[in-house]
C-alpha atoms as a PDB file:
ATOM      1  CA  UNK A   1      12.204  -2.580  15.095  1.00  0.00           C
ATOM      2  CA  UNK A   2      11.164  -1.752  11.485  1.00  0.00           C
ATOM      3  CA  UNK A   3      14.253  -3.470   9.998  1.00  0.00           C
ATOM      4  CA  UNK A   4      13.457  -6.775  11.863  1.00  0.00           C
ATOM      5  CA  UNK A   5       9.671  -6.391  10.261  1.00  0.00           C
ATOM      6  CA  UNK A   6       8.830  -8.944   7.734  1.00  0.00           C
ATOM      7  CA  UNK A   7       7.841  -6.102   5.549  1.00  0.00           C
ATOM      8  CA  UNK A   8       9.489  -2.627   5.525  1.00  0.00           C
ATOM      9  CA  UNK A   9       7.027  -0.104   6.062  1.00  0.00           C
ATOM     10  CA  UNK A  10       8.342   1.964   2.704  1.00  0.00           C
ATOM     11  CA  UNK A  11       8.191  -1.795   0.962  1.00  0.00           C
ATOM     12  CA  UNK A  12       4.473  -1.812   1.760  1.00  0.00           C
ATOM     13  CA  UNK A  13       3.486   1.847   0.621  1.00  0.00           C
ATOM     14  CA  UNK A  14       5.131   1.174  -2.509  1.00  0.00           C
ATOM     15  CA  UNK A  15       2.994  -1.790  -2.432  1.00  0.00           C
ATOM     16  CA  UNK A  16      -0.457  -0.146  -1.506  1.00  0.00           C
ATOM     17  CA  UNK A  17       0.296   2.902  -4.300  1.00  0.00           C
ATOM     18  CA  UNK A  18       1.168   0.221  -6.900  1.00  0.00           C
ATOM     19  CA  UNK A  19      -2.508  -1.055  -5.721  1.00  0.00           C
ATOM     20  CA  UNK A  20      -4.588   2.184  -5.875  1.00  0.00           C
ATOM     21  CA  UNK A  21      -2.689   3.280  -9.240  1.00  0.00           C
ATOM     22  CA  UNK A  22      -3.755  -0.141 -11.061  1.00  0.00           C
ATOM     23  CA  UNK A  23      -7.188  -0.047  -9.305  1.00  0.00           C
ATOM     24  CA  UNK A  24      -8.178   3.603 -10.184  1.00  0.00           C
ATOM     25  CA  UNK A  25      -9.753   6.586  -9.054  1.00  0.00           C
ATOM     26  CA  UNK A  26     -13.236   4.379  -7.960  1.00  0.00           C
ATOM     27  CA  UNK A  27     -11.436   1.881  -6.040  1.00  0.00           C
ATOM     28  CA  UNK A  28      -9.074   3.991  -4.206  1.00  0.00           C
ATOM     29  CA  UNK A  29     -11.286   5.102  -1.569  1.00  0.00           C
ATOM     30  CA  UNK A  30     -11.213   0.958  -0.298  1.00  0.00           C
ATOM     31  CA  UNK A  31      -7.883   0.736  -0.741  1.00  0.00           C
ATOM     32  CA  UNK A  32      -7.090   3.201   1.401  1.00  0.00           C
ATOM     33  CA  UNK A  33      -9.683   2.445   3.849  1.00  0.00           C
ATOM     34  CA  UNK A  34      -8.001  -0.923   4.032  1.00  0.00           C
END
């Protein structure tokens, strides 16, 4: 159940767009490949 996760599935997006918004328009292709 995604409550039970470890991390919330919205707690990690906000996470990964945090990530490609600091990283930039050249590094967001691997981010979102990863």
């Amino acid at each position: 159940m995604p409550a039970r996760a470890p991390r919330p599935i919205w707690r990690y997006s906000t996470e990964v767009l945090s990530r490609v918004i600091e990283a930039g328009p050249a590094d967001r292709g691997e981010v979102a490949l990863t």
